[in-house]
PDB file of N, CA and C in Angstrom:
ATOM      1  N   UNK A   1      99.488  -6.122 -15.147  1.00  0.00           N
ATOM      2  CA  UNK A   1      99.344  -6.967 -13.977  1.00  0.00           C
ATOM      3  C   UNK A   1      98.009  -7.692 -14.058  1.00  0.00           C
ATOM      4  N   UNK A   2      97.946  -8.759 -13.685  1.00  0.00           N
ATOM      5  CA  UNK A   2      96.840  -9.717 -13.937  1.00  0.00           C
ATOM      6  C   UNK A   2      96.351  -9.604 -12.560  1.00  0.00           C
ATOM      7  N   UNK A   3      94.807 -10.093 -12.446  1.00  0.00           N
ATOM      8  CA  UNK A   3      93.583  -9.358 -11.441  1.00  0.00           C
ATOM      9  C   UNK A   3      94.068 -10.862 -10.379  1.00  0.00           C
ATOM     10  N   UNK A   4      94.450 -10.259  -8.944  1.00  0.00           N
ATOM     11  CA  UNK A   4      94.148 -11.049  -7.798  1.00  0.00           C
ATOM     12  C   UNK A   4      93.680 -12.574  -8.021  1.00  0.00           C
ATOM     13  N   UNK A   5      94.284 -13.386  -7.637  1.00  0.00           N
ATOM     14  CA  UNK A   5      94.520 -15.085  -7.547  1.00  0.00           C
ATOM     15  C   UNK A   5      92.941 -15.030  -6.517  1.00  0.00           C
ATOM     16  N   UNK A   6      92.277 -15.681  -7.373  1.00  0.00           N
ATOM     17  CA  UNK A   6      90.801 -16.077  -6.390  1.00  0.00           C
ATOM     18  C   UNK A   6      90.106 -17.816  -6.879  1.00  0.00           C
ATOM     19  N   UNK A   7      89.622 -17.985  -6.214  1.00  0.00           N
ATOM     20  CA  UNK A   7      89.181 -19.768  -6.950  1.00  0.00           C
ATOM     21  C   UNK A   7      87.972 -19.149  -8.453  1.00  0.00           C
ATOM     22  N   UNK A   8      87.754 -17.731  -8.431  1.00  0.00           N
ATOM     23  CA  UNK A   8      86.971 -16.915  -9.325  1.00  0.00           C
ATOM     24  C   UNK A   8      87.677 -17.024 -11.026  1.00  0.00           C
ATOM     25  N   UNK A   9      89.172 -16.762 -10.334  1.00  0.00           N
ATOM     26  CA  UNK A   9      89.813 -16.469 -11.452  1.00  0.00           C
ATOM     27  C   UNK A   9      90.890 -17.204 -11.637  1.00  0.00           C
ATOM     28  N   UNK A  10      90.997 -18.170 -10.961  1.00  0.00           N
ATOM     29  CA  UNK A  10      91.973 -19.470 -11.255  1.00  0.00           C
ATOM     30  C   UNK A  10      91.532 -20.028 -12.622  1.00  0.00           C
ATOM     31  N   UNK A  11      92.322 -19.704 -13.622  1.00  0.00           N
ATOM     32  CA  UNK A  11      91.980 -21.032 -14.488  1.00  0.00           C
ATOM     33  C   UNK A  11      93.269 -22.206 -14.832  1.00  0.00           C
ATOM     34  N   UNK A  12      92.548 -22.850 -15.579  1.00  0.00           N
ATOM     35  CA  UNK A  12      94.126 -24.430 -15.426  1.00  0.00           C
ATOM     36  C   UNK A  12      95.188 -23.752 -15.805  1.00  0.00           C
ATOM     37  N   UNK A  13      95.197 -22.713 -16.525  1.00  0.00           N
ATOM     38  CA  UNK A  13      96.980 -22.535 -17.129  1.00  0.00           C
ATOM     39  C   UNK A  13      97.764 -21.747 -16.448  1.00  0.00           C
ATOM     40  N   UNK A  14      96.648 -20.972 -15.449  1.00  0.00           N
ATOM     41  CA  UNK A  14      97.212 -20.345 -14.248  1.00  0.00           C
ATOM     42  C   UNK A  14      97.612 -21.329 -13.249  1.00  0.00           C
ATOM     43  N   UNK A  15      97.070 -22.295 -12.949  1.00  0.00           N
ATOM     44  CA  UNK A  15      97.338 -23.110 -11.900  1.00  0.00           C
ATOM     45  C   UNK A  15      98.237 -24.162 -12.268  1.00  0.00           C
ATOM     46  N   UNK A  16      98.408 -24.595 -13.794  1.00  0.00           N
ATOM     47  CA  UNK A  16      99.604 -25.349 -13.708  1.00  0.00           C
ATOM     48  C   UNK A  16     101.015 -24.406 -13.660  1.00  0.00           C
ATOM     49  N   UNK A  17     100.458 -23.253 -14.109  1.00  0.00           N
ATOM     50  CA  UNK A  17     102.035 -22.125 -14.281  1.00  0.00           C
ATOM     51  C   UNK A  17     102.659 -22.173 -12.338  1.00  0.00           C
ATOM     52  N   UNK A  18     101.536 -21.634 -11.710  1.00  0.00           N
ATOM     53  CA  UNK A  18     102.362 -22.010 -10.394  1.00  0.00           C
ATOM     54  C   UNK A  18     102.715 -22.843  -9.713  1.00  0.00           C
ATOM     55  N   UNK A  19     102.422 -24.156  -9.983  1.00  0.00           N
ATOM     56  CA  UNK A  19     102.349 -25.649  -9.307  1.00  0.00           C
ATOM     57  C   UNK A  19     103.930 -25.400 -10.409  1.00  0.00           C
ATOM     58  N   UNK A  20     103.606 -25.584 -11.187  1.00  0.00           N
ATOM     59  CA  UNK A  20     105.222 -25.853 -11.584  1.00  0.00           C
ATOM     60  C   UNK A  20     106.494 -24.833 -11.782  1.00  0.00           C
ATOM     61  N   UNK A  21     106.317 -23.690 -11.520  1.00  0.00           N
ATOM     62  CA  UNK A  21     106.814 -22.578 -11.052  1.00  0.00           C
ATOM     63  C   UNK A  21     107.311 -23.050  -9.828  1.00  0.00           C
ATOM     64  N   UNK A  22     107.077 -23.312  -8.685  1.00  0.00           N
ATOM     65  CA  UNK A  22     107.051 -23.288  -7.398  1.00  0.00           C
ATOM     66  C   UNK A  22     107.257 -24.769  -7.320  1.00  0.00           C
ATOM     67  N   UNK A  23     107.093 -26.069  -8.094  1.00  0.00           N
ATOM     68  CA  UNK A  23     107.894 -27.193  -8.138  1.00  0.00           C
ATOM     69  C   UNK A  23     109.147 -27.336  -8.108  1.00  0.00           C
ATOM     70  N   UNK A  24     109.537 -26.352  -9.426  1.00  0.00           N
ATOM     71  CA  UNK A  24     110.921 -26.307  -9.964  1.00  0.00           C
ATOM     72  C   UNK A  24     111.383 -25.354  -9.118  1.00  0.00           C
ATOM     73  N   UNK A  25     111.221 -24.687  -8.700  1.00  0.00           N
ATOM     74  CA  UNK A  25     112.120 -23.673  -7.456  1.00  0.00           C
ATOM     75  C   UNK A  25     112.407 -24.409  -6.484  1.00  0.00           C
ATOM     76  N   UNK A  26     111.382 -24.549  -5.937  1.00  0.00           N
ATOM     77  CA  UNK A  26     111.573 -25.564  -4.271  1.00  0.00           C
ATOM     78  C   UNK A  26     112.558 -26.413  -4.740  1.00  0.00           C
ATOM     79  N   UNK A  27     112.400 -27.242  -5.266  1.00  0.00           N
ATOM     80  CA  UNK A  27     113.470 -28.419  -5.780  1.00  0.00           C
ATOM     81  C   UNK A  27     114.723 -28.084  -5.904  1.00  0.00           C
ATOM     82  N   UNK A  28     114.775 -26.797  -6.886  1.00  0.00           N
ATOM     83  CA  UNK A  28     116.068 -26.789  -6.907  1.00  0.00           C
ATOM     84  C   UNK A  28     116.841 -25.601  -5.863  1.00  0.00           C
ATOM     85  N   UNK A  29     116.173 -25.078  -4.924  1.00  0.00           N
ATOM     86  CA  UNK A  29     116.874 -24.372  -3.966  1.00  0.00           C
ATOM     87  C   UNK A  29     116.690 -25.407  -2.707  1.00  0.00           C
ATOM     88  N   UNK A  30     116.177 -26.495  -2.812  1.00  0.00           N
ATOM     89  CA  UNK A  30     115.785 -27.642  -1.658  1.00  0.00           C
ATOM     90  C   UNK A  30     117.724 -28.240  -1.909  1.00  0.00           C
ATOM     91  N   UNK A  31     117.849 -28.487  -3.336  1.00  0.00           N
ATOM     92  CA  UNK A  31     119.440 -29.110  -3.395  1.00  0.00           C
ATOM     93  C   UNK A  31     120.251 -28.105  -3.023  1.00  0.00           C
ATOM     94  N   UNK A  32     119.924 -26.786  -3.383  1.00  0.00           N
ATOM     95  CA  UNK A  32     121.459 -26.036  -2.731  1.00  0.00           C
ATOM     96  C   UNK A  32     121.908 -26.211  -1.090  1.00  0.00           C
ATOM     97  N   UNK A  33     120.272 -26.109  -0.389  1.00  0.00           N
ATOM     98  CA  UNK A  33     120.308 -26.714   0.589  1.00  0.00           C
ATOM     99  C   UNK A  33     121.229 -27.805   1.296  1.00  0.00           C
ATOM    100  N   UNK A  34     120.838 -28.325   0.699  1.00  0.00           N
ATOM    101  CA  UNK A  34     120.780 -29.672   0.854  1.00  0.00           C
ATOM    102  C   UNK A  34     122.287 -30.151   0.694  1.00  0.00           C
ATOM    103  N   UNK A  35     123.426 -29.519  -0.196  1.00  0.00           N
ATOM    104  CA  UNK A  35     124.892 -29.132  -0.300  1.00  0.00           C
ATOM    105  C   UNK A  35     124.790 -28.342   0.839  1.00  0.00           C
ATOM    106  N   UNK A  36     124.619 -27.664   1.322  1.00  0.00           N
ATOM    107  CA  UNK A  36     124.989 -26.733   2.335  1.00  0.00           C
ATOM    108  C   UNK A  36     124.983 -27.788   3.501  1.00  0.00           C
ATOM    109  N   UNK A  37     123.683 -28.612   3.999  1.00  0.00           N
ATOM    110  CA  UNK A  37     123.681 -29.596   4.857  1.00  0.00           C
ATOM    111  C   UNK A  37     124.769 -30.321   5.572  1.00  0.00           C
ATOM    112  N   UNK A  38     125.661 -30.797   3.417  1.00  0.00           N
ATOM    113  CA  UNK A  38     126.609 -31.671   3.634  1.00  0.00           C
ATOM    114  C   UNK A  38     127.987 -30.953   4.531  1.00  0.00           C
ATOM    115  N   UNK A  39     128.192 -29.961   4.079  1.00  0.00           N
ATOM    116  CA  UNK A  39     129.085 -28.980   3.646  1.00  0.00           C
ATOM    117  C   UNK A  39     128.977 -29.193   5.752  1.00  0.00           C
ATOM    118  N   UNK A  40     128.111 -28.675   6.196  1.00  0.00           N
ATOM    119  CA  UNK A  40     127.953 -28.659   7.517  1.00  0.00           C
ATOM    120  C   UNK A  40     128.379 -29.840   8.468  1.00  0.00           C
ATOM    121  N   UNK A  41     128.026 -30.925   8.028  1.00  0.00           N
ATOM    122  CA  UNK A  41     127.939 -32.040   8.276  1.00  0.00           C
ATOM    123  C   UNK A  41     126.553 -32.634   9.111  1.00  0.00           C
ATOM    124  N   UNK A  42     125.830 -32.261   8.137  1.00  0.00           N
ATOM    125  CA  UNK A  42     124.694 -32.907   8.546  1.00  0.00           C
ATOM    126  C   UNK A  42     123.812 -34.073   7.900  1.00  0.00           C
ATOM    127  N   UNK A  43     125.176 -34.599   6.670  1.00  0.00           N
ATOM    128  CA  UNK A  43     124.461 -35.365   5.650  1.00  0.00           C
ATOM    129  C   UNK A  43     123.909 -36.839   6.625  1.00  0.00           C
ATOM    130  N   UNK A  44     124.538 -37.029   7.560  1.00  0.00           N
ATOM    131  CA  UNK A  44     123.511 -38.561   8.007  1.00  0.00           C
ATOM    132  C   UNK A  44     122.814 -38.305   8.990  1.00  0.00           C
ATOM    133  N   UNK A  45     122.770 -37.033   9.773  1.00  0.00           N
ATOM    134  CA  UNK A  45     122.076 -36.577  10.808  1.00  0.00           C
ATOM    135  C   UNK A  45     120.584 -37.302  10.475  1.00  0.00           C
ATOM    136  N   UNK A  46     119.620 -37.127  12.042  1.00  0.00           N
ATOM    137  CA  UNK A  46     118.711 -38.122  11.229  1.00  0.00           C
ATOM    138  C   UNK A  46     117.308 -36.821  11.222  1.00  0.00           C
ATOM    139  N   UNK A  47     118.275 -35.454  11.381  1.00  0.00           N
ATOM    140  CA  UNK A  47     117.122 -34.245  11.394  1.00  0.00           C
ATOM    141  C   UNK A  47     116.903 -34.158  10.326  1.00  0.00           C
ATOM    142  N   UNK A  48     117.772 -34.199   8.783  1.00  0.00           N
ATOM    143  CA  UNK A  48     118.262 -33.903   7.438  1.00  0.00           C
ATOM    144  C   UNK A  48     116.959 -34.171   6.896  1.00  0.00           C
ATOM    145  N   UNK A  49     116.292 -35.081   7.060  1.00  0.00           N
ATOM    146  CA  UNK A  49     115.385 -35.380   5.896  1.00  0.00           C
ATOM    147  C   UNK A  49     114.126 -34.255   6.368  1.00  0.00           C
ATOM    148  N   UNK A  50     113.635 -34.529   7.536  1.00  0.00           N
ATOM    149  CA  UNK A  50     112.335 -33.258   8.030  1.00  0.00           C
ATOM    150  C   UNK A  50     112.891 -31.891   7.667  1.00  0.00           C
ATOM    151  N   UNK A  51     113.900 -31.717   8.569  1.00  0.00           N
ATOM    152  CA  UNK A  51     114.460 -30.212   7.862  1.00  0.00           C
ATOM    153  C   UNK A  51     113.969 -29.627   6.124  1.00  0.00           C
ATOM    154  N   UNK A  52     114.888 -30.926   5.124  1.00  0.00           N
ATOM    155  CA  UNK A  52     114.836 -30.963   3.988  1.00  0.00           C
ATOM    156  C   UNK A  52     113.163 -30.686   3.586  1.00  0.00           C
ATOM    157  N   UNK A  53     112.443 -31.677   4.088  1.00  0.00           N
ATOM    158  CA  UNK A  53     110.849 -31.439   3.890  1.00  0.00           C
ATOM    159  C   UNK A  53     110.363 -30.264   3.732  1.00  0.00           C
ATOM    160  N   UNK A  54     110.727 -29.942   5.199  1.00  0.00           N
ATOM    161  CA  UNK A  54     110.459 -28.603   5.751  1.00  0.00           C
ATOM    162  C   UNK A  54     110.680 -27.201   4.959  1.00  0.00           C
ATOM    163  N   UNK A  55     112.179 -27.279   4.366  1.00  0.00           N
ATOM    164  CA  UNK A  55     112.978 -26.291   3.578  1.00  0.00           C
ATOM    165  C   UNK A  55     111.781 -26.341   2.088  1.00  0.00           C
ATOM    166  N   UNK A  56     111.774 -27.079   1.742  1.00  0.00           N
ATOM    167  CA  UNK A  56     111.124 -27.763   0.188  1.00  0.00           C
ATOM    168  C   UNK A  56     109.426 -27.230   0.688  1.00  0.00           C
ATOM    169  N   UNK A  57     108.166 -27.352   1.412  1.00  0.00           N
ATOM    170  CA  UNK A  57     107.314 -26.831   1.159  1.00  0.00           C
ATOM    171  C   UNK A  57     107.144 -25.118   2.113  1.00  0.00           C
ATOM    172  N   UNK A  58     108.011 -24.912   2.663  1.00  0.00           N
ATOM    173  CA  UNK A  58     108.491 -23.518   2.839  1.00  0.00           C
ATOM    174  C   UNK A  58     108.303 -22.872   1.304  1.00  0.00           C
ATOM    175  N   UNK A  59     109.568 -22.718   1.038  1.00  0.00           N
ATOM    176  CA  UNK A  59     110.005 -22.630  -0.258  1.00  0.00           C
ATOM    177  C   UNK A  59     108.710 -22.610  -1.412  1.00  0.00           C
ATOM    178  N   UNK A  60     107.864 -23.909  -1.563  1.00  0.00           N
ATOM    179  CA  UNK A  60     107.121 -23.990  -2.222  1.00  0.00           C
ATOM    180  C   UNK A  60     105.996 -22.827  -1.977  1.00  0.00           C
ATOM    181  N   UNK A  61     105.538 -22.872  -0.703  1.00  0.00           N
ATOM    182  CA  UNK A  61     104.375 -21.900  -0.306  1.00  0.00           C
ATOM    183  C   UNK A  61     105.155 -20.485  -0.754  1.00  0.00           C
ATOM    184  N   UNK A  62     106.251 -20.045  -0.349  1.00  0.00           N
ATOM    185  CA  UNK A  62     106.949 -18.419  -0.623  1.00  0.00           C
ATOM    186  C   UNK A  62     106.691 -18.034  -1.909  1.00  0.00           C
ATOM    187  N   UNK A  63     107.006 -19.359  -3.031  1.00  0.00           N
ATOM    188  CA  UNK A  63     107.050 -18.948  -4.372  1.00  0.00           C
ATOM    189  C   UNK A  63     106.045 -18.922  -5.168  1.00  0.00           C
ATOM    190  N   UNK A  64     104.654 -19.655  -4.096  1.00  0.00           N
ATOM    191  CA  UNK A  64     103.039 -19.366  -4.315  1.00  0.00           C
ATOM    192  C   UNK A  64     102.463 -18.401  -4.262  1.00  0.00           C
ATOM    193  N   UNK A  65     103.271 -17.699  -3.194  1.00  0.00           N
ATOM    194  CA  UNK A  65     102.307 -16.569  -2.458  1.00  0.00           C
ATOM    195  C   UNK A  65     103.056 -15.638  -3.758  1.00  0.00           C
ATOM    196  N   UNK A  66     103.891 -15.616  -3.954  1.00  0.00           N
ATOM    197  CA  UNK A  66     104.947 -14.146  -4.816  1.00  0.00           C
ATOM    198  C   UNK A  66     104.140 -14.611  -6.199  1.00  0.00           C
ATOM    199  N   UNK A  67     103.954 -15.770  -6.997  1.00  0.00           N
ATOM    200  CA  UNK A  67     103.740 -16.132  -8.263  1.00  0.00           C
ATOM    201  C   UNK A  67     102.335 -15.894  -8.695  1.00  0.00           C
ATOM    202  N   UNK A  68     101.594 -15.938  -7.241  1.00  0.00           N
ATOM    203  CA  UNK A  68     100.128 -16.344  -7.154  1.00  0.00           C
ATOM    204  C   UNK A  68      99.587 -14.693  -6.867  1.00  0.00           C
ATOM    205  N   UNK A  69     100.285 -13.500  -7.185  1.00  0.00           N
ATOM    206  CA  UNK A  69      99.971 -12.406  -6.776  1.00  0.00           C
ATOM    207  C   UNK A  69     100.031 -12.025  -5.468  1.00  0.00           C
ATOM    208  N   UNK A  70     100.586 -12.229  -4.380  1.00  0.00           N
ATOM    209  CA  UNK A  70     100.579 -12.732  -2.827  1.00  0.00           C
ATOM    210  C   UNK A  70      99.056 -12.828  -2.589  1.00  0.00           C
ATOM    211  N   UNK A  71      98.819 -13.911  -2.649  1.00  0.00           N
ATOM    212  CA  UNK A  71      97.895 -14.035  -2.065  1.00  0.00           C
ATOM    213  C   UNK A  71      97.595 -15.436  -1.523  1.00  0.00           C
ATOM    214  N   UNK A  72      96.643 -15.785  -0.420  1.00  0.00           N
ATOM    215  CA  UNK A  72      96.615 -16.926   0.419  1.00  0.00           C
ATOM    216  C   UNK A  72      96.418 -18.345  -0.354  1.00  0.00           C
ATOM    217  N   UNK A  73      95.352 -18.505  -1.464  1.00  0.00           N
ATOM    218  CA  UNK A  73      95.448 -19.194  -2.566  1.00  0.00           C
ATOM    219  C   UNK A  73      96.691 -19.052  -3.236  1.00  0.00           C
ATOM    220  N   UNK A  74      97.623 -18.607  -3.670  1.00  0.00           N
ATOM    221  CA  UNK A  74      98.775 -18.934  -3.880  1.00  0.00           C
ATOM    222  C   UNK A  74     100.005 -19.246  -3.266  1.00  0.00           C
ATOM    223  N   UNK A  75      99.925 -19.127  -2.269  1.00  0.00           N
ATOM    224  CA  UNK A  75     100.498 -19.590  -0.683  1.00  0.00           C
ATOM    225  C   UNK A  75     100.370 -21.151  -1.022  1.00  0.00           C
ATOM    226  N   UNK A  76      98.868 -21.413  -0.980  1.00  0.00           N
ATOM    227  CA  UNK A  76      98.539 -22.971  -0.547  1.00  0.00           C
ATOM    228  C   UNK A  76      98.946 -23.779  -1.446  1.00  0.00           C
ATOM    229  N   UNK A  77      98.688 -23.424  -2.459  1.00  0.00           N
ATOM    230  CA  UNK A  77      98.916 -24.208  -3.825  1.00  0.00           C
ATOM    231  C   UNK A  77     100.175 -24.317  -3.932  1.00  0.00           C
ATOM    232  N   UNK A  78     101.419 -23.204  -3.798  1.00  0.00           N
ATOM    233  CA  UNK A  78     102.638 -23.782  -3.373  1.00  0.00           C
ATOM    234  C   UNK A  78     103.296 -24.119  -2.296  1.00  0.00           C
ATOM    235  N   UNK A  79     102.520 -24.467  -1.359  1.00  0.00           N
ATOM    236  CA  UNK A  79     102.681 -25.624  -0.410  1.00  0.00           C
ATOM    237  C   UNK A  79     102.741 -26.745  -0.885  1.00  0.00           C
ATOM    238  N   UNK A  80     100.992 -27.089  -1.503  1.00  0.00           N
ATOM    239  CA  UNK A  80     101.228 -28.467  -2.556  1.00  0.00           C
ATOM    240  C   UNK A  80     101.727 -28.708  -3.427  1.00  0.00           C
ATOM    241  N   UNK A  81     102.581 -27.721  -4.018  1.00  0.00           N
ATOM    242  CA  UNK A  81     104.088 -28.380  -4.550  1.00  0.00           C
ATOM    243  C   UNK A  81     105.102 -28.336  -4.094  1.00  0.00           C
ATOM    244  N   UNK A  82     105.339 -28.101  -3.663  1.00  0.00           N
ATOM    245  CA  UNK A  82     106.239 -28.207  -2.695  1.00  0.00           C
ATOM    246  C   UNK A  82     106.531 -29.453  -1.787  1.00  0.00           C
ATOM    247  N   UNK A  83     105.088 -29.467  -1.450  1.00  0.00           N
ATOM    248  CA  UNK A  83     104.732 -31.318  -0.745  1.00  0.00           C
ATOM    249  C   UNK A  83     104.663 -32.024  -1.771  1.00  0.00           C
ATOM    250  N   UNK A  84     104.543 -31.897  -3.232  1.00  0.00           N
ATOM    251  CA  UNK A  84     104.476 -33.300  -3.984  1.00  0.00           C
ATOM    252  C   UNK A  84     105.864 -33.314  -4.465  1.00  0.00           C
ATOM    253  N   UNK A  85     106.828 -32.187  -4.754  1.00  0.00           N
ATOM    254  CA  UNK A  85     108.156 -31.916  -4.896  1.00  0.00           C
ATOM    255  C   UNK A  85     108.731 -33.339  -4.247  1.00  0.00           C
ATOM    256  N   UNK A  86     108.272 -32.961  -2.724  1.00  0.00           N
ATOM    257  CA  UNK A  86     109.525 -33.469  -2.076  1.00  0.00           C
ATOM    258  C   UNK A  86     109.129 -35.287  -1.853  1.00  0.00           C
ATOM    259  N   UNK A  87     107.864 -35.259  -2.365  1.00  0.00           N
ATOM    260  CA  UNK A  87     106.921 -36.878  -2.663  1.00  0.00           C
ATOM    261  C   UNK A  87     107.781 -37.299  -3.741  1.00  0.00           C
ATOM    262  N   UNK A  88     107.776 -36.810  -4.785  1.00  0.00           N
ATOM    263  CA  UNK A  88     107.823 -37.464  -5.824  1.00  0.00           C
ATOM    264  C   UNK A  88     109.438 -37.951  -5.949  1.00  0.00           C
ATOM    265  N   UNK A  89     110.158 -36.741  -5.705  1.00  0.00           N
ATOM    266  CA  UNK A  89     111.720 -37.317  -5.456  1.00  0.00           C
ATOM    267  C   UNK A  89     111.711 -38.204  -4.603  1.00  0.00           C
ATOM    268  N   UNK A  90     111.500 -38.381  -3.627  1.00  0.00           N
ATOM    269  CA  UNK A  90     111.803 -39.248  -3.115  1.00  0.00           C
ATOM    270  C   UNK A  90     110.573 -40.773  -3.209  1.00  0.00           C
ATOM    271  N   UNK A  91     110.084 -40.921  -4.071  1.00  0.00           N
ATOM    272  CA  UNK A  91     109.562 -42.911  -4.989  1.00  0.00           C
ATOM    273  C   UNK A  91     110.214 -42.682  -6.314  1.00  0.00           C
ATOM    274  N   UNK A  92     110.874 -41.119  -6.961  1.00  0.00           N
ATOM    275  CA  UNK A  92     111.806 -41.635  -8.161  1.00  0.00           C
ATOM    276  C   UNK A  92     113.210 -41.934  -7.356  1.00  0.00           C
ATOM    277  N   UNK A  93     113.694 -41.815  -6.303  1.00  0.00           N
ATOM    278  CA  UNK A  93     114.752 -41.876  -5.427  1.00  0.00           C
ATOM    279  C   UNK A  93     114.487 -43.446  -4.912  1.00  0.00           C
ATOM    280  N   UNK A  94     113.801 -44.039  -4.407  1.00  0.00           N
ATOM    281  CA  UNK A  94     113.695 -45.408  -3.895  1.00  0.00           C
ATOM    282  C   UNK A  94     113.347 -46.644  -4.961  1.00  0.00           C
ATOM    283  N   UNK A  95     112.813 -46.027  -6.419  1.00  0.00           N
ATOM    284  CA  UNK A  95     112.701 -46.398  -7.380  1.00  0.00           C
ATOM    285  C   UNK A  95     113.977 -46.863  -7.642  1.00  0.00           C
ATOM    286  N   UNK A  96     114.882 -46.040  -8.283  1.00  0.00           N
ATOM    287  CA  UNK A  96     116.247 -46.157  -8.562  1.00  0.00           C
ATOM    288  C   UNK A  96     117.121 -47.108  -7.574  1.00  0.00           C
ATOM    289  N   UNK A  97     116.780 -46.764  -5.928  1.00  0.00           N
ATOM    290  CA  UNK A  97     117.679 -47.309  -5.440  1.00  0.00           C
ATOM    291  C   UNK A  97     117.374 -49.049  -5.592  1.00  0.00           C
ATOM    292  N   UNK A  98     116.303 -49.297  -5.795  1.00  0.00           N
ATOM    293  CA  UNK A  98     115.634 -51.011  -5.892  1.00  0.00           C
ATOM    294  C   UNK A  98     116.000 -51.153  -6.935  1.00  0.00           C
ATOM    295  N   UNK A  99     116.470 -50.282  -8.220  1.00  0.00           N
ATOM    296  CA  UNK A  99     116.802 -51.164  -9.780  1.00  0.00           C
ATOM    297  C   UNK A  99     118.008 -51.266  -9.584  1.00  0.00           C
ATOM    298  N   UNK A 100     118.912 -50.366  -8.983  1.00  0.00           N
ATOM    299  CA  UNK A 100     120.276 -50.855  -8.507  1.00  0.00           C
ATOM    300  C   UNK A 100     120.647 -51.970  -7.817  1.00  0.00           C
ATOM    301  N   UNK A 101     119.584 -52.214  -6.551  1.00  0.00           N
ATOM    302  CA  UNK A 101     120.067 -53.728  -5.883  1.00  0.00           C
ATOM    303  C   UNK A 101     119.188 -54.581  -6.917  1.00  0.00           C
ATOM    304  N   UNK A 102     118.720 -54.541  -7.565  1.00  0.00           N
ATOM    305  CA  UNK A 102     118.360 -55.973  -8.439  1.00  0.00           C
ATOM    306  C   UNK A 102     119.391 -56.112  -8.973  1.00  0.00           C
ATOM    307  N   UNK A 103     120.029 -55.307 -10.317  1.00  0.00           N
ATOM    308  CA  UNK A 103     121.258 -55.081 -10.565  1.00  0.00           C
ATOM    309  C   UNK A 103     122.072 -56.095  -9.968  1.00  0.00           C
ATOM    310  N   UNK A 104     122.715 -55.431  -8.671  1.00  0.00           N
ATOM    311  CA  UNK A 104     123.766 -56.075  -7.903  1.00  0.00           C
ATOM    312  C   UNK A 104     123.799 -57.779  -7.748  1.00  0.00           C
ATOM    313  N   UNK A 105     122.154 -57.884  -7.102  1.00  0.00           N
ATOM    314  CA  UNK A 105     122.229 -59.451  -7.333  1.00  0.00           C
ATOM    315  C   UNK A 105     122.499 -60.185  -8.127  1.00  0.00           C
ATOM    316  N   UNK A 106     122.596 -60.120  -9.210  1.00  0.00           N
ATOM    317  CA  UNK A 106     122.703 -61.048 -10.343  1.00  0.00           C
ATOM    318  C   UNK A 106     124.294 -61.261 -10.631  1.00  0.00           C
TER     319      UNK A 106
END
């Protein structure tokens, strides 16, 4: 077992292991979600997207605190992935949707 998550003993390969540990989780238990939503009928509701947020740096912080040794520094840090998780999908999501209507116009 490796010694307690502290800003002492953070080093980068520890901190990218949980930022992306806790990226790739959130994300992909944010979509099972997120099927379940539909499944409900909540896909156009206009709660879906905060919820979704919500679900995604949840998620992120849980799999900080467990990855990060539970501890409060690993909590936070997967919060902030969790919050850039649900950033980044969605400008590669509005990205896509603008190369599609260029697309269309032509």
């Amino acid at each position: 077992m490796s010694e307690p998550l502290t800003l002492d003993t953070l080093t980068f390969d520890r901190l990218v292991i949980i930022i992306c540990v806790c990226a790739l989780a959130s994300s992909s238990l944010t979509q099972v979600v997120k099927s379940i939503f539909k499944t409900r009928g909540l896909s156009d509701a206009g709660i879906r997207r905060p919820l979704l947020r919500a679900v995604s740096v949840i998620l992120g912080g849980s799999f900080g605190y467990s990855v990060g040794g539970f501890t409060q520094l690993g909590a936070i840090i997967g919060i902030g992935a969790g919050s850039l998780t649900t950033f980044v999908v969605a400008q590669i999501r509005a990205k896509i949707k603008a190369s599609t209507q260029e697309k269309e116009d032509f």
